[in-house]
Protein backbone atom coordinates (compact mmCIF):
# COMPACT_ATOMS: atom_id res chain seq x y z
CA UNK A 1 85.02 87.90 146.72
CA UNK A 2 88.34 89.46 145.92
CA UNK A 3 90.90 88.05 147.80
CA UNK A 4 93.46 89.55 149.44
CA UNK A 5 97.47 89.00 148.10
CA UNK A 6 100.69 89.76 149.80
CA UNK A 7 103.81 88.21 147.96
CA UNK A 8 106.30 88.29 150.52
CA UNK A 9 110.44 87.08 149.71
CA UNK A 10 114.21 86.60 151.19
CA UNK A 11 116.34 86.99 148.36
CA UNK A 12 120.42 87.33 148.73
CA UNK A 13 121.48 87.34 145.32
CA UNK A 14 117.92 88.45 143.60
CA UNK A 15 116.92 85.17 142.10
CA UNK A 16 113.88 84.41 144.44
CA UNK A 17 113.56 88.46 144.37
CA UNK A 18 113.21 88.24 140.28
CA UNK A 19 110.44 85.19 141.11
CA UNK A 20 108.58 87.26 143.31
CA UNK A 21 108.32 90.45 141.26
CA UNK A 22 107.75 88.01 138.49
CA UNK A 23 104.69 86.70 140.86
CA UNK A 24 103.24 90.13 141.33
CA UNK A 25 103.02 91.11 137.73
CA UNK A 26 100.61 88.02 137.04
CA UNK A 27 98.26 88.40 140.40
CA UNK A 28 98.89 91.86 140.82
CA UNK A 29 99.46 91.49 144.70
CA UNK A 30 101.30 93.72 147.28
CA UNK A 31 105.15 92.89 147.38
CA UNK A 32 106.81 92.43 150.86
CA UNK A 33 110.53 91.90 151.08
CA UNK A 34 111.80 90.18 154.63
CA UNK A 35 114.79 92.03 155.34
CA UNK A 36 116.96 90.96 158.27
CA UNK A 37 118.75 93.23 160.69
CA UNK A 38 122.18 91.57 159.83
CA UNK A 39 123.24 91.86 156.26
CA UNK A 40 124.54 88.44 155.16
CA UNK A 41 127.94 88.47 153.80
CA UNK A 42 128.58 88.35 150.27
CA UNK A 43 130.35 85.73 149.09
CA UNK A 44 129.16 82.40 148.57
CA UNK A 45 131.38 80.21 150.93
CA UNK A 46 130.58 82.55 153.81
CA UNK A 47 126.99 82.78 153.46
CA UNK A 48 126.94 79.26 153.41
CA UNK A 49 129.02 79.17 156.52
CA UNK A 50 126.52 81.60 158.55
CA UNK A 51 123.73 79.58 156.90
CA UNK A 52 124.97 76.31 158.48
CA UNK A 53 125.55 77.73 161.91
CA UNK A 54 122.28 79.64 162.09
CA UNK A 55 120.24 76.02 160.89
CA UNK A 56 122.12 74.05 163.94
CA UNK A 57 121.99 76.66 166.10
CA UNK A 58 118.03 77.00 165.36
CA UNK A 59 118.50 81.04 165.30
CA UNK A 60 115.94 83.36 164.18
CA UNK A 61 117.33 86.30 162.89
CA UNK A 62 115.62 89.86 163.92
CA UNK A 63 113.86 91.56 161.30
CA UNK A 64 114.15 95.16 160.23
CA UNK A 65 110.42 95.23 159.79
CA UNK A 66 107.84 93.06 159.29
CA UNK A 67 104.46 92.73 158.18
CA UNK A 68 101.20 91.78 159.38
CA UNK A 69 99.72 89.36 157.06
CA UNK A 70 96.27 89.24 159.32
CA UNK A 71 95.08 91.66 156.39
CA UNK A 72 95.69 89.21 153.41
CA UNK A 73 93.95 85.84 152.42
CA UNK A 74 96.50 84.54 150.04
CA UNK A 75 100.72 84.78 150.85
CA UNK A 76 102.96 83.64 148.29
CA UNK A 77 106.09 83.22 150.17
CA UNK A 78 109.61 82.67 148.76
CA UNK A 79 113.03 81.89 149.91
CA UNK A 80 116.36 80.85 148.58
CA UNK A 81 117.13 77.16 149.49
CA UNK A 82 119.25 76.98 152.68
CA UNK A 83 120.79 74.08 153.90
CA UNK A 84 117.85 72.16 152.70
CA UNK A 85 115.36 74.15 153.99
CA UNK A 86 114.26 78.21 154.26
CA UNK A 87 116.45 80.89 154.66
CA UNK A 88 116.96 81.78 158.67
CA UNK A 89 115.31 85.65 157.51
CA UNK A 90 111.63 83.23 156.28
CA UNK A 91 111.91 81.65 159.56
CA UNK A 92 111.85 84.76 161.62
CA UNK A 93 108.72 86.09 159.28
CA UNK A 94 106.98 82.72 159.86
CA UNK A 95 107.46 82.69 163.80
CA UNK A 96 106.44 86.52 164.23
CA UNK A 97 103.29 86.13 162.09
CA UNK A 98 99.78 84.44 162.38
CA UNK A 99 98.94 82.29 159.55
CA UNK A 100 96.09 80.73 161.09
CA UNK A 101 93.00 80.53 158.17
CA UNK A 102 96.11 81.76 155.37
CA UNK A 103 97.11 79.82 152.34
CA UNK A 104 99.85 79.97 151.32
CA UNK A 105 101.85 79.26 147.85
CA UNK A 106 105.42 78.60 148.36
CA UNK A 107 107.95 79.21 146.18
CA UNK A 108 112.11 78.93 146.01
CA UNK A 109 115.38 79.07 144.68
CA UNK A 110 118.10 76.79 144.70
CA UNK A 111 121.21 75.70 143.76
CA UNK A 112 120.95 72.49 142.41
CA UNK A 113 119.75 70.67 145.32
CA UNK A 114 116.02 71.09 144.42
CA UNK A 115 113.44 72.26 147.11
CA UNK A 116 114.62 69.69 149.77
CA UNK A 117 112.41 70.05 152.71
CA UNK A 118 111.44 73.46 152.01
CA UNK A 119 107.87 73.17 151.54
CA UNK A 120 107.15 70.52 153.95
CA UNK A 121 109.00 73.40 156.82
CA UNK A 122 106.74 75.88 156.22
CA UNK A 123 103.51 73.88 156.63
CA UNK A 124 105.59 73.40 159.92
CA UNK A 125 106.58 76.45 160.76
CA UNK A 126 103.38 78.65 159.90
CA UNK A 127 100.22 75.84 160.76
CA UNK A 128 98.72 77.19 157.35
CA UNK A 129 97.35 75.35 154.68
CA UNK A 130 100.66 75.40 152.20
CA UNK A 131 100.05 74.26 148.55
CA UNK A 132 102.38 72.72 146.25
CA UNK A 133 105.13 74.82 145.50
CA UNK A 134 107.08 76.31 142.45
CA UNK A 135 110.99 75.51 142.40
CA UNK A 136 113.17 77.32 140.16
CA UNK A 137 117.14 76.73 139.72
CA UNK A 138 118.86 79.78 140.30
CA UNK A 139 117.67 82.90 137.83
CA UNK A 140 115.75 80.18 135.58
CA UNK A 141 112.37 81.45 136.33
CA UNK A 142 110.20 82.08 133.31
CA UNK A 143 106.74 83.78 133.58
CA UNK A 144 105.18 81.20 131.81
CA UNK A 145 105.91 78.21 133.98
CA UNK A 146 104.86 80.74 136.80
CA UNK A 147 101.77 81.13 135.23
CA UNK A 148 101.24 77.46 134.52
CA UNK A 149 102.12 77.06 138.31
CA UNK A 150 99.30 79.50 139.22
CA UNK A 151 96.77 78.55 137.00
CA UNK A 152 96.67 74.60 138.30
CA UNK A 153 96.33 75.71 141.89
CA UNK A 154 93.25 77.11 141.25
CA UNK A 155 92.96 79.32 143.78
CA UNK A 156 93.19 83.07 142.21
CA UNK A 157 92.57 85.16 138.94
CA UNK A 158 95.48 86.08 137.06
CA UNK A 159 96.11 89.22 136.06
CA UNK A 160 97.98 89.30 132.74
């Protein structure tokens, strides 16, 4: 049975973006980008800022759109690194979506702070079975680590 892909992302500054499209060109899945209603500013220091106060303050923010994943078996979902854990924009996709029976294979971008508790909040937040994740510093993706990620899951063909 072929199973069903959705590679779905938050990406500020296009390095989880680059991951994902990255992501799609080895399983050949449909791309999904989480878009929030409220742009996030630009500069570094402020999104941090927002970043912080939307983490303490637990906010979720709206989403321009979303998707429904019920029609997928497999979501690779990716986020920038936050505060040590998702971006507010993943949250939001994760509380307004069903996961229940999904898999899904995590993936991020950071900083230099590593994945923190990244992985560990979306087995949280979604109740799906989450497997290990691939963590990337900043733009540093390469296809064949991606690849190599992929390929030890065991869990879908490639498509390269």
């Amino acid at each position: 049975m072929n199973k069903k892909i959705l590679i779905a992302y938050y990406s500020k500054t296009g390095n989880t973006k680059a991951v994902a499209q990255k992501i799609q060109n080895i399983v050949n899945g449909s791309l999904f980008e989480i878009s929030p209603v409220f742009d996030y500013p630009d500069d570094y220091n402020s999104i941090v800022n927002v970043a912080k106060k939307e983490k303490e303050e637990n906010i979720f923010p709206k989403l321009q759109n979303n998707t429904d994943v019920q029609n997928y078996d497999i979501i690779f979902l990716g986020t920038p690194v936050w505060w040590y854990t998702v971006a507010s924009p993943v949250k939001t996709f994760l509380a307004e979506n069903n996961f229940q029976g999904k898999v899904i294979l995590p993936f991020c971008t950071h900083g230099g702070g590593g994945a923190s508790s990244v992985y560990t909040d979306i087995k949280k937040l979604s109740g799906a079975k989450v497997l290990d994740g691939y963590t990337v510093y900043e733009n540093s993706a390469k296809t064949d680590d991606i690849k190599k990620w992929i390929t030890n899951l065991n869990i879908i063909k490639l498509y390269y």
